[in-house]
PDB file of N, CA and C in Angstrom:
ATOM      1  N   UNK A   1     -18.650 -37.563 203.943  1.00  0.00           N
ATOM      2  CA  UNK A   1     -19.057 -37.181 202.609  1.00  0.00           C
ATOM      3  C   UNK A   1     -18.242 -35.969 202.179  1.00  0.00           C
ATOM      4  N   UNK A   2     -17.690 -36.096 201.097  1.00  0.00           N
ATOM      5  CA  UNK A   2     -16.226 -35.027 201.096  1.00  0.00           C
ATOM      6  C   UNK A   2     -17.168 -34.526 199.453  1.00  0.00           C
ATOM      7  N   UNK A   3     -17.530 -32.997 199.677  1.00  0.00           N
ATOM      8  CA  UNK A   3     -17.977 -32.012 198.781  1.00  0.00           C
ATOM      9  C   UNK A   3     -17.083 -31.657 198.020  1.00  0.00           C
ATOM     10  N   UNK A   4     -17.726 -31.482 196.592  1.00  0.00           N
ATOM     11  CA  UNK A   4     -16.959 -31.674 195.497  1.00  0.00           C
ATOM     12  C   UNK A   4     -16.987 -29.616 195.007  1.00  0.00           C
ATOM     13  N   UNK A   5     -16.301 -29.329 194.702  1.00  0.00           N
ATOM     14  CA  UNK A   5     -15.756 -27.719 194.203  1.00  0.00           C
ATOM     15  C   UNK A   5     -17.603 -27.551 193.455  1.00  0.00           C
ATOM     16  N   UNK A   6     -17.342 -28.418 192.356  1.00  0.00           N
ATOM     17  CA  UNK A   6     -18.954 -27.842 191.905  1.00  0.00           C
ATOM     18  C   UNK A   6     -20.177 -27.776 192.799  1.00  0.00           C
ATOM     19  N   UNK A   7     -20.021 -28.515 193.961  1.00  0.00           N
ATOM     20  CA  UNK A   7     -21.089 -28.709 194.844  1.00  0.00           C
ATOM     21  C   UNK A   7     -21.176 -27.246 195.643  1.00  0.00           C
ATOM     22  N   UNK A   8     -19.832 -27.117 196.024  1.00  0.00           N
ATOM     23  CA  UNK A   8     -19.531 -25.738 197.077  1.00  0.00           C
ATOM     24  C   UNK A   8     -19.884 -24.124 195.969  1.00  0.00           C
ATOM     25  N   UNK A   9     -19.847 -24.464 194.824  1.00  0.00           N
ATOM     26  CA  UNK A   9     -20.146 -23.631 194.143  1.00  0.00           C
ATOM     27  C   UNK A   9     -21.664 -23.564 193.569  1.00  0.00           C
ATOM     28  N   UNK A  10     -22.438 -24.273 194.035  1.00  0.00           N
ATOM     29  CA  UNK A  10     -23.730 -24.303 193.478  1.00  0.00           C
ATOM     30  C   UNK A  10     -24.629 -24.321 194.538  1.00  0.00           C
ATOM     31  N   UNK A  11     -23.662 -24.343 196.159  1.00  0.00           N
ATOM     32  CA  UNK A  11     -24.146 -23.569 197.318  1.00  0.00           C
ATOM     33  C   UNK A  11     -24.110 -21.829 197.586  1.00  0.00           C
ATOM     34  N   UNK A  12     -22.883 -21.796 196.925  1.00  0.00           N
ATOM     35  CA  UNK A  12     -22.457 -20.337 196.781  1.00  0.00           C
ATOM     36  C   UNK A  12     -23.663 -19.627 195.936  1.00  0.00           C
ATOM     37  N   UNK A  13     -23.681 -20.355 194.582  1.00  0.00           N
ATOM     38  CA  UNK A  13     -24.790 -19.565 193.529  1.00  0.00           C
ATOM     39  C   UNK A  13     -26.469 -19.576 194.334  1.00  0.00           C
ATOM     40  N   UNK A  14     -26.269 -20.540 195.301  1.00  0.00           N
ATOM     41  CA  UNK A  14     -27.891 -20.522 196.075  1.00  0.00           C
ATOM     42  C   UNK A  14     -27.795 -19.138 196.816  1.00  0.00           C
ATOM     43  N   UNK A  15     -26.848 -19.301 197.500  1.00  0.00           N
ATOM     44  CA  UNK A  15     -27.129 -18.182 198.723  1.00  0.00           C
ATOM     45  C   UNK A  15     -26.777 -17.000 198.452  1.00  0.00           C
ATOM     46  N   UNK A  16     -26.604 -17.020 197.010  1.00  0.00           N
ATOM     47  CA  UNK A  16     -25.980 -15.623 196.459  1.00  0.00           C
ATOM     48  C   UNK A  16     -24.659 -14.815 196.604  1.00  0.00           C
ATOM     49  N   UNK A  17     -23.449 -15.604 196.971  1.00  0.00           N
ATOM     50  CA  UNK A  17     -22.278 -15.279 197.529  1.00  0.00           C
ATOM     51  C   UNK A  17     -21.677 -15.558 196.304  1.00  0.00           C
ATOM     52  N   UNK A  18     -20.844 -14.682 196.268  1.00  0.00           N
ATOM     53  CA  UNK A  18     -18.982 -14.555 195.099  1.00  0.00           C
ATOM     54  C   UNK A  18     -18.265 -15.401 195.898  1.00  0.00           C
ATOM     55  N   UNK A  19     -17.378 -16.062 195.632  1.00  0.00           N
ATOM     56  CA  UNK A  19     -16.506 -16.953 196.381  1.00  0.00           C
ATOM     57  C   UNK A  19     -15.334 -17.061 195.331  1.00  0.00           C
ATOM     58  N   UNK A  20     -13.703 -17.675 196.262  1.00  0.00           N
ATOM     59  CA  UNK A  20     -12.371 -17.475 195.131  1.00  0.00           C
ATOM     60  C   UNK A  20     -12.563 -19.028 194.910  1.00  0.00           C
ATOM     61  N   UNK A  21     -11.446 -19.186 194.022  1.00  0.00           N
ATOM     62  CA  UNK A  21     -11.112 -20.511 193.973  1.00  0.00           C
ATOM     63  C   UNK A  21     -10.420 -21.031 195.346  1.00  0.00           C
ATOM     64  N   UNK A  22      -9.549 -20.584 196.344  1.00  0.00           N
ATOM     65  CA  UNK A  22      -9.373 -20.789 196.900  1.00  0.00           C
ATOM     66  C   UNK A  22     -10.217 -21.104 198.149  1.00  0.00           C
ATOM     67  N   UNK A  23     -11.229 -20.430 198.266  1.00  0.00           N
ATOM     68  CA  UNK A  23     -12.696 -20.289 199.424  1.00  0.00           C
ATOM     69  C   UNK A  23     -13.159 -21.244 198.590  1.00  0.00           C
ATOM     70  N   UNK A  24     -13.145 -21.524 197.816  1.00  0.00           N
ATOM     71  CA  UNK A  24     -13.862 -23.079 197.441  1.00  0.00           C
ATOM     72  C   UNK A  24     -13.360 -24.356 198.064  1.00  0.00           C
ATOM     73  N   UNK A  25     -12.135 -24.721 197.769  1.00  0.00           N
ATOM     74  CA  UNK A  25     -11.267 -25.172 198.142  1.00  0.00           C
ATOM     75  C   UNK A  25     -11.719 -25.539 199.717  1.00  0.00           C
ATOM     76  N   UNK A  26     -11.456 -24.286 200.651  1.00  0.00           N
ATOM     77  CA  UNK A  26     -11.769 -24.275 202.000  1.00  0.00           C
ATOM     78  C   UNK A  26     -12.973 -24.540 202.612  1.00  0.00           C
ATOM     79  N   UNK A  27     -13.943 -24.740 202.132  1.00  0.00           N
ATOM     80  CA  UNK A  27     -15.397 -23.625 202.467  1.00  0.00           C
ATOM     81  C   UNK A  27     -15.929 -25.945 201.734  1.00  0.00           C
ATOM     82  N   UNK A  28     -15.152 -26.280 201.058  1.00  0.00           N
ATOM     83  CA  UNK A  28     -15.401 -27.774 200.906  1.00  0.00           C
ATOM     84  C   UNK A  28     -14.668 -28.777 201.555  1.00  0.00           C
ATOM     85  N   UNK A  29     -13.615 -27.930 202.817  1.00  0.00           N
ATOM     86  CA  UNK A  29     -13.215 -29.007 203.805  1.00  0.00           C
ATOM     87  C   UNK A  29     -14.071 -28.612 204.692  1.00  0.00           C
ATOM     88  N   UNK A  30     -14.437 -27.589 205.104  1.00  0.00           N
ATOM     89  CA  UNK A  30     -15.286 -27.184 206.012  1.00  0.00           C
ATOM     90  C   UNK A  30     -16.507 -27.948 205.982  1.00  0.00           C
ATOM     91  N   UNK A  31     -17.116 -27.586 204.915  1.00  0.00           N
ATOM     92  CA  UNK A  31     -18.611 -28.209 205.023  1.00  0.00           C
ATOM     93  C   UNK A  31     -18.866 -29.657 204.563  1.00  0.00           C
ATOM     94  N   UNK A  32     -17.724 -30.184 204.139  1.00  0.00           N
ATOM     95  CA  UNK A  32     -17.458 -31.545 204.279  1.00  0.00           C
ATOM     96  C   UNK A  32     -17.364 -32.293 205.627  1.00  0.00           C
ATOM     97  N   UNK A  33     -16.526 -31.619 206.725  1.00  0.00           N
ATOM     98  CA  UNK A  33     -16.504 -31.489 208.032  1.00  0.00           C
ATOM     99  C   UNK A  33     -17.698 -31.471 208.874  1.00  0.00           C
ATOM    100  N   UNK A  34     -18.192 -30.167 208.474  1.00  0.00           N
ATOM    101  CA  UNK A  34     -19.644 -30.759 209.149  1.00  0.00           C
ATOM    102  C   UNK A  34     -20.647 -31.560 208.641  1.00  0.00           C
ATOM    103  N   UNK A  35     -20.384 -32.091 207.428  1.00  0.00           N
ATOM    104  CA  UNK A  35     -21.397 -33.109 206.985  1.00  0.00           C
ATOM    105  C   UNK A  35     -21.157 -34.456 207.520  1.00  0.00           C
ATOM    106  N   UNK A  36     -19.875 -34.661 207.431  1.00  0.00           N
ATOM    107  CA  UNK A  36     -18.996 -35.940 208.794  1.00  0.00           C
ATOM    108  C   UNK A  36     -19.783 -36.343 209.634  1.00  0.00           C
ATOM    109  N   UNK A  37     -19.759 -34.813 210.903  1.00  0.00           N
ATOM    110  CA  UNK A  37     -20.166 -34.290 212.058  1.00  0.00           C
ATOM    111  C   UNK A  37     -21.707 -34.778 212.161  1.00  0.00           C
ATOM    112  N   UNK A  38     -22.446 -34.495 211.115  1.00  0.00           N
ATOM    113  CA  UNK A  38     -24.374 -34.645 211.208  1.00  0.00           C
ATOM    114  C   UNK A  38     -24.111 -36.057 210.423  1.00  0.00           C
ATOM    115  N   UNK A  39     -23.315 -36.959 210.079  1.00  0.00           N
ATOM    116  CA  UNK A  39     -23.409 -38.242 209.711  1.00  0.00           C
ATOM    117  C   UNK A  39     -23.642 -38.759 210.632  1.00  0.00           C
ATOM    118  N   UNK A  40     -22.429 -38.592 211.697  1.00  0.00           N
ATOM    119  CA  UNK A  40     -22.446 -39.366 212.948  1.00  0.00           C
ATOM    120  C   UNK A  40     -23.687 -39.557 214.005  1.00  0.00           C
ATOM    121  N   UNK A  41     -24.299 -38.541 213.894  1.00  0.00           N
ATOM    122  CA  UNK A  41     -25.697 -38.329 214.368  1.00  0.00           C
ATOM    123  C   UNK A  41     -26.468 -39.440 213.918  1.00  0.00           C
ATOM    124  N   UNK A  42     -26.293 -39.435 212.954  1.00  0.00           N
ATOM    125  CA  UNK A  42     -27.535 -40.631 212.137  1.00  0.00           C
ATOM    126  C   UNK A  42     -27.219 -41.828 212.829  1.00  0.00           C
ATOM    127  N   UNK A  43     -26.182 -42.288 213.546  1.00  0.00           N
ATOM    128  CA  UNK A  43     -25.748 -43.616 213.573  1.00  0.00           C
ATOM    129  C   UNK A  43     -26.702 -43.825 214.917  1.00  0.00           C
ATOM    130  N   UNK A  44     -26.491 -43.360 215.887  1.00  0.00           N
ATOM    131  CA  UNK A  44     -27.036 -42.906 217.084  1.00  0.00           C
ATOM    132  C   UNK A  44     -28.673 -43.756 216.989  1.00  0.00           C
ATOM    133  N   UNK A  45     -28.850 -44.625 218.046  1.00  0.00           N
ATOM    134  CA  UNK A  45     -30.030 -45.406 218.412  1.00  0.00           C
ATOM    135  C   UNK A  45     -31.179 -44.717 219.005  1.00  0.00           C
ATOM    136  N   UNK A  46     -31.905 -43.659 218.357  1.00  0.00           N
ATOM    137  CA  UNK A  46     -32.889 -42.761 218.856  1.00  0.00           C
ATOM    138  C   UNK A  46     -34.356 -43.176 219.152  1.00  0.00           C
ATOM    139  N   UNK A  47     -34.711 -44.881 218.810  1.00  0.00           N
ATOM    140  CA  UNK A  47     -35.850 -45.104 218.590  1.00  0.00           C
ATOM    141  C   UNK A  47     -36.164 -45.294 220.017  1.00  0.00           C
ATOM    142  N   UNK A  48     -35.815 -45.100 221.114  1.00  0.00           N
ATOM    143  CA  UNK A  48     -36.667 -44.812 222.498  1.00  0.00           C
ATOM    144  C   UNK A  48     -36.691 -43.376 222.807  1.00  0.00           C
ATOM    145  N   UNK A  49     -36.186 -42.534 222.047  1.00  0.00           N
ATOM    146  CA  UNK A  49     -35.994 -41.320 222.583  1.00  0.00           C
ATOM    147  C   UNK A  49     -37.519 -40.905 221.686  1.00  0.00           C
ATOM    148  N   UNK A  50     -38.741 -39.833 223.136  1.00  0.00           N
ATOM    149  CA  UNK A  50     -39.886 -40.308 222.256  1.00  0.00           C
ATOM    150  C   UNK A  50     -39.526 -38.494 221.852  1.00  0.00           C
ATOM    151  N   UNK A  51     -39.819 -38.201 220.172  1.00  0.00           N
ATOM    152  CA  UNK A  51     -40.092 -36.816 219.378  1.00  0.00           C
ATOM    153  C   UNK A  51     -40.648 -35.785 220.561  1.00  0.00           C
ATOM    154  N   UNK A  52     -39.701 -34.375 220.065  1.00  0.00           N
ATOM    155  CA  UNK A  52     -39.999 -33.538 220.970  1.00  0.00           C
ATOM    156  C   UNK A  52     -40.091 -32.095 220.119  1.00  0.00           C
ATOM    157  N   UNK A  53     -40.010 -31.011 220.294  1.00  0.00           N
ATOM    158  CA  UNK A  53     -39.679 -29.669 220.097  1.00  0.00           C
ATOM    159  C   UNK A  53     -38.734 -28.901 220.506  1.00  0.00           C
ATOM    160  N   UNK A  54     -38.602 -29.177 221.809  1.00  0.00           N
ATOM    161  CA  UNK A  54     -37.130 -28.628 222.426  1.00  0.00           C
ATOM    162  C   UNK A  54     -36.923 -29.745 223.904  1.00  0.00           C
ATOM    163  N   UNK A  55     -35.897 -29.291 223.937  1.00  0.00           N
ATOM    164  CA  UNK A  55     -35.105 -29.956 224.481  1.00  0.00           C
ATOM    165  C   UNK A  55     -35.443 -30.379 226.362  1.00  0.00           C
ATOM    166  N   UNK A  56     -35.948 -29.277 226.952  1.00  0.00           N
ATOM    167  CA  UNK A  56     -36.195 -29.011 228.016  1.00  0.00           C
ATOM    168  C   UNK A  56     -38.593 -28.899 228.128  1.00  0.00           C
ATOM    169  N   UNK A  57     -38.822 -29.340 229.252  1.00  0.00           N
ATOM    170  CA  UNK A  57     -40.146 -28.844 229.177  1.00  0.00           C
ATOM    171  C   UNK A  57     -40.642 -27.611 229.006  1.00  0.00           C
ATOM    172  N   UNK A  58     -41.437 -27.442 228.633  1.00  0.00           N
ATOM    173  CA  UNK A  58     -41.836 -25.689 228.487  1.00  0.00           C
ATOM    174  C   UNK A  58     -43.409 -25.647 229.364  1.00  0.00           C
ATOM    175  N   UNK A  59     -43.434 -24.408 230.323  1.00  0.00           N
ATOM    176  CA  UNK A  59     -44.402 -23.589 230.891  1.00  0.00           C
ATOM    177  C   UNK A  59     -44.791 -22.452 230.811  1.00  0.00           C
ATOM    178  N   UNK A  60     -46.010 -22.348 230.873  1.00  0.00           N
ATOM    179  CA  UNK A  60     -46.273 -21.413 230.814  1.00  0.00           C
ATOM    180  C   UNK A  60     -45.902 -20.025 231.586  1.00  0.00           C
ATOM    181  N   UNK A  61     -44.851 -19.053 231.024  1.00  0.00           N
ATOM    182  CA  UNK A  61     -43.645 -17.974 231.618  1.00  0.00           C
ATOM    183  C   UNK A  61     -44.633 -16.689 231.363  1.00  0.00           C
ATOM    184  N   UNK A  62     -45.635 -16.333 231.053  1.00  0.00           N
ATOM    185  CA  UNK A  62     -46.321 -15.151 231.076  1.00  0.00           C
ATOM    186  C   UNK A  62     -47.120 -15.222 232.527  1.00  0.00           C
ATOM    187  N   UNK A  63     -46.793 -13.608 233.038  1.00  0.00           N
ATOM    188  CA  UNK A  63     -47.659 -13.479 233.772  1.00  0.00           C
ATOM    189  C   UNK A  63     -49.021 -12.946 233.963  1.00  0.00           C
ATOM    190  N   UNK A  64     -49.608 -12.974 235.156  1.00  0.00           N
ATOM    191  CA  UNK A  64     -51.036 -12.417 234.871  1.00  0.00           C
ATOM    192  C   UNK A  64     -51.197 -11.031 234.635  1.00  0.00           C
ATOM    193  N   UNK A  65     -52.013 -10.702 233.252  1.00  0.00           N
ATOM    194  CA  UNK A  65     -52.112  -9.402 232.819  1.00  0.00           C
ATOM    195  C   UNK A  65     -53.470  -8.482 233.765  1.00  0.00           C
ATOM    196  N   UNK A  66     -52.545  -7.760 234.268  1.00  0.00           N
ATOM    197  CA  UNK A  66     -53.524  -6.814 235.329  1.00  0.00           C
ATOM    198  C   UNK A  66     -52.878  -5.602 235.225  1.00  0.00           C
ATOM    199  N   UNK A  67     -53.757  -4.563 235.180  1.00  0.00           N
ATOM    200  CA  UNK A  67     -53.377  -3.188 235.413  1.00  0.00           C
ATOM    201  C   UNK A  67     -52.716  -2.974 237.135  1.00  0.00           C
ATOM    202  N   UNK A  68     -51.881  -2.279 236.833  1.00  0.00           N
ATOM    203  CA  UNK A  68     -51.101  -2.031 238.240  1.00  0.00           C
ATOM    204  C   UNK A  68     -50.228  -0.564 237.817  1.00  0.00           C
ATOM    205  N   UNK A  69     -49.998   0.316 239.046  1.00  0.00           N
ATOM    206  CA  UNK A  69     -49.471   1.483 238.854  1.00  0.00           C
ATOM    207  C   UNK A  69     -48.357   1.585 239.685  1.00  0.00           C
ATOM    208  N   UNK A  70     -47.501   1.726 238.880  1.00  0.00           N
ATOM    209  CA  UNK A  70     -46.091   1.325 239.009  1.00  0.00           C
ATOM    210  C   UNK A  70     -45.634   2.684 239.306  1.00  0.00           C
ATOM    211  N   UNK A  71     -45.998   3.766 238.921  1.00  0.00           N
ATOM    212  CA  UNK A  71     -45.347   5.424 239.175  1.00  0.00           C
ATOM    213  C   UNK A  71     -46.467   5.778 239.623  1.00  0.00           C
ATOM    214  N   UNK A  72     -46.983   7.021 240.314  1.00  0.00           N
ATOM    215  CA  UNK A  72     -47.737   7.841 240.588  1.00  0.00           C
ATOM    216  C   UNK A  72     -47.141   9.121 239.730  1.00  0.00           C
ATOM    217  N   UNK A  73     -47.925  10.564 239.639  1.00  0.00           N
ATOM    218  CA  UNK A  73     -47.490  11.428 238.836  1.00  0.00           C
ATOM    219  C   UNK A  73     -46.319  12.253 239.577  1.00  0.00           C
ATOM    220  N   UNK A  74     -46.675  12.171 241.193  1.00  0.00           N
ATOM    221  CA  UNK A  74     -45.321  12.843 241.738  1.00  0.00           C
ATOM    222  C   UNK A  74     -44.535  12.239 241.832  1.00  0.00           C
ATOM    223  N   UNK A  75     -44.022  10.943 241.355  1.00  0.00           N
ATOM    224  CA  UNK A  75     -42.935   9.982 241.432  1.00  0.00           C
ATOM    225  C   UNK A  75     -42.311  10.330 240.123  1.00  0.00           C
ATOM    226  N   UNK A  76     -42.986  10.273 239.572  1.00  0.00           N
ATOM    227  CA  UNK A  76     -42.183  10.616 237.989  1.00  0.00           C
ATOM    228  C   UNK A  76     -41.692  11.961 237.768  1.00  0.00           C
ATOM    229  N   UNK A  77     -42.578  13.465 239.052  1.00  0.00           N
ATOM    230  CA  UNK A  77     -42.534  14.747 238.191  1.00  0.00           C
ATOM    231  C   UNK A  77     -41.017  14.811 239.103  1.00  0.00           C
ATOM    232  N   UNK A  78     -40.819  13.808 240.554  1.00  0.00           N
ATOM    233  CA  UNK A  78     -39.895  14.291 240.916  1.00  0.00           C
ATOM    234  C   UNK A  78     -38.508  13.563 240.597  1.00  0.00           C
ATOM    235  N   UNK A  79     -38.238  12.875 239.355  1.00  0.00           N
ATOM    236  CA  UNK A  79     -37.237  12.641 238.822  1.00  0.00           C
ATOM    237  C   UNK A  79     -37.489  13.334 237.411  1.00  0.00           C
ATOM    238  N   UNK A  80     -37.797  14.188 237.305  1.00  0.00           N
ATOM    239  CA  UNK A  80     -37.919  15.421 235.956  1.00  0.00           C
ATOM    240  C   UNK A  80     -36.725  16.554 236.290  1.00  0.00           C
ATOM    241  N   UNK A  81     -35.891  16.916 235.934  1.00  0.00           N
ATOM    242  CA  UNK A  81     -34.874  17.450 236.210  1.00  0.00           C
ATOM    243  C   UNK A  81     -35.654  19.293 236.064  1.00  0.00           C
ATOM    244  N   UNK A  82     -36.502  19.415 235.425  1.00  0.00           N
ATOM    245  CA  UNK A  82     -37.537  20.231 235.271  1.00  0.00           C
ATOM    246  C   UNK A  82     -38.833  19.737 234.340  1.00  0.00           C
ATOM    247  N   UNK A  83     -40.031  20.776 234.950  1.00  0.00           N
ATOM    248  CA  UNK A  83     -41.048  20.180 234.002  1.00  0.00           C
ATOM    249  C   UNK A  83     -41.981  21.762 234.067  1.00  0.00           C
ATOM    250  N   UNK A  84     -42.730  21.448 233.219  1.00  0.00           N
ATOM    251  CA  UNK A  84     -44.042  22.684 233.137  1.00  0.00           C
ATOM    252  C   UNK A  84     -45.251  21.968 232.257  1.00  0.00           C
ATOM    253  N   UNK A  85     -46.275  22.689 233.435  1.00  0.00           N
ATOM    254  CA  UNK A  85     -47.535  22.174 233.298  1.00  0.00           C
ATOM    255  C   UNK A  85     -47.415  21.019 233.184  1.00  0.00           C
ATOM    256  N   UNK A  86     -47.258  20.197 234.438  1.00  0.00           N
ATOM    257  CA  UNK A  86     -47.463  18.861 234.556  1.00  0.00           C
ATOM    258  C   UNK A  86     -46.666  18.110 233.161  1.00  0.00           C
ATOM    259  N   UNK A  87     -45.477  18.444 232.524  1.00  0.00           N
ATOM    260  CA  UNK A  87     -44.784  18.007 231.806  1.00  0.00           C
ATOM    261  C   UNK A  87     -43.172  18.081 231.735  1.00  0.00           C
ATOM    262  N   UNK A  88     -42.634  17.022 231.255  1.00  0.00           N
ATOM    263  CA  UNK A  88     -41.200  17.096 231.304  1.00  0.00           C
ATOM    264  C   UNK A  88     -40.824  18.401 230.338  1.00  0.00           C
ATOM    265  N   UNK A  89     -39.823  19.074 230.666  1.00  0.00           N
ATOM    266  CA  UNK A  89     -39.388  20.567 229.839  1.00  0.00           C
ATOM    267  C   UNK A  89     -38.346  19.594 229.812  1.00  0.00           C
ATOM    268  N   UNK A  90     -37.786  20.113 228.224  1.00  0.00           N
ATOM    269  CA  UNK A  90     -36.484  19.966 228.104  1.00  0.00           C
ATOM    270  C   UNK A  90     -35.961  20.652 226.843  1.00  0.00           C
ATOM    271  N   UNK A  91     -34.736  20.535 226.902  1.00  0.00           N
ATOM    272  CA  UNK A  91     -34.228  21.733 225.443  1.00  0.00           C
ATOM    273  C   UNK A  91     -35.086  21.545 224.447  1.00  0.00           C
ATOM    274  N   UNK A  92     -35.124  22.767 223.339  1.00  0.00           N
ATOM    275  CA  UNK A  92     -35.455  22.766 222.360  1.00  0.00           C
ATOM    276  C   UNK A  92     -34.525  21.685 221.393  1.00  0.00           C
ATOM    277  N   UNK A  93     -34.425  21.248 220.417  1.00  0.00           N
ATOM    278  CA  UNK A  93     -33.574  20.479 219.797  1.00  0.00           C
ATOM    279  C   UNK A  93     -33.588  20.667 218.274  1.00  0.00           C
ATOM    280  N   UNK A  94     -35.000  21.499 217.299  1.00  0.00           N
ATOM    281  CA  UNK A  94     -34.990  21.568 216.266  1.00  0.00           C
ATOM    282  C   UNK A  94     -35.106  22.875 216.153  1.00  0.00           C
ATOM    283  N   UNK A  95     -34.600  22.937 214.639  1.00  0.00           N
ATOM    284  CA  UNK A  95     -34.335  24.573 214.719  1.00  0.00           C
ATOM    285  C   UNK A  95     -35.082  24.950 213.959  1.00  0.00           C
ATOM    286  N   UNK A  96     -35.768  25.830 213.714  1.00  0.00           N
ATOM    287  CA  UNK A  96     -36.907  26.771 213.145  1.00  0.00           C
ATOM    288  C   UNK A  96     -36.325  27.266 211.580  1.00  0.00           C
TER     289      UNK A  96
END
């Protein structure tokens, strides 16, 4: 199916894009190209292939939500390069 200049231009005015005469030109071998491309698809004998969502099965990938303590407080104070009162110190950064 070979797209016609007014067609490529009344895709352009959809999606809100400026385009040259020349990007018209191009931009209607292109998407002529892939309209080819998703023709050929259609030809394709799909009526045993039974409707899906994706491609691969899907499981359930979350794990079980449980509290667990991953640092203790001296694990963390002792990768603090300094700290005070049980807190990370670090430069000042805003200026008064």
């Amino acid at each position: 199916m070979k797209l016609t200049a007014e067609q490529v231009r009344r895709v352009a005015i959809l999606a809100k894009l400026r385009i040259s005469d020349e990007e018209v030109e191009q931009f209607s071998n292109q998407l002529s190209s892939v309209l080819e491309n998703i023709g050929q698809l259609n030809e394709l004998d799909t009526d045993a292939v039974e409707p899906t969502s994706h491609s691969v099965s899907l499981a359930n990938v979350f794990r079980i939500d449980q509290a667990e303590t991953v640092f203790t407080e001296d694990a963390w104070k002792e990768n603090a390069p300094t700290q005070y009162l049980g807190h990370f110190k670090v430069p000042k950064i805003i200026e008064e």
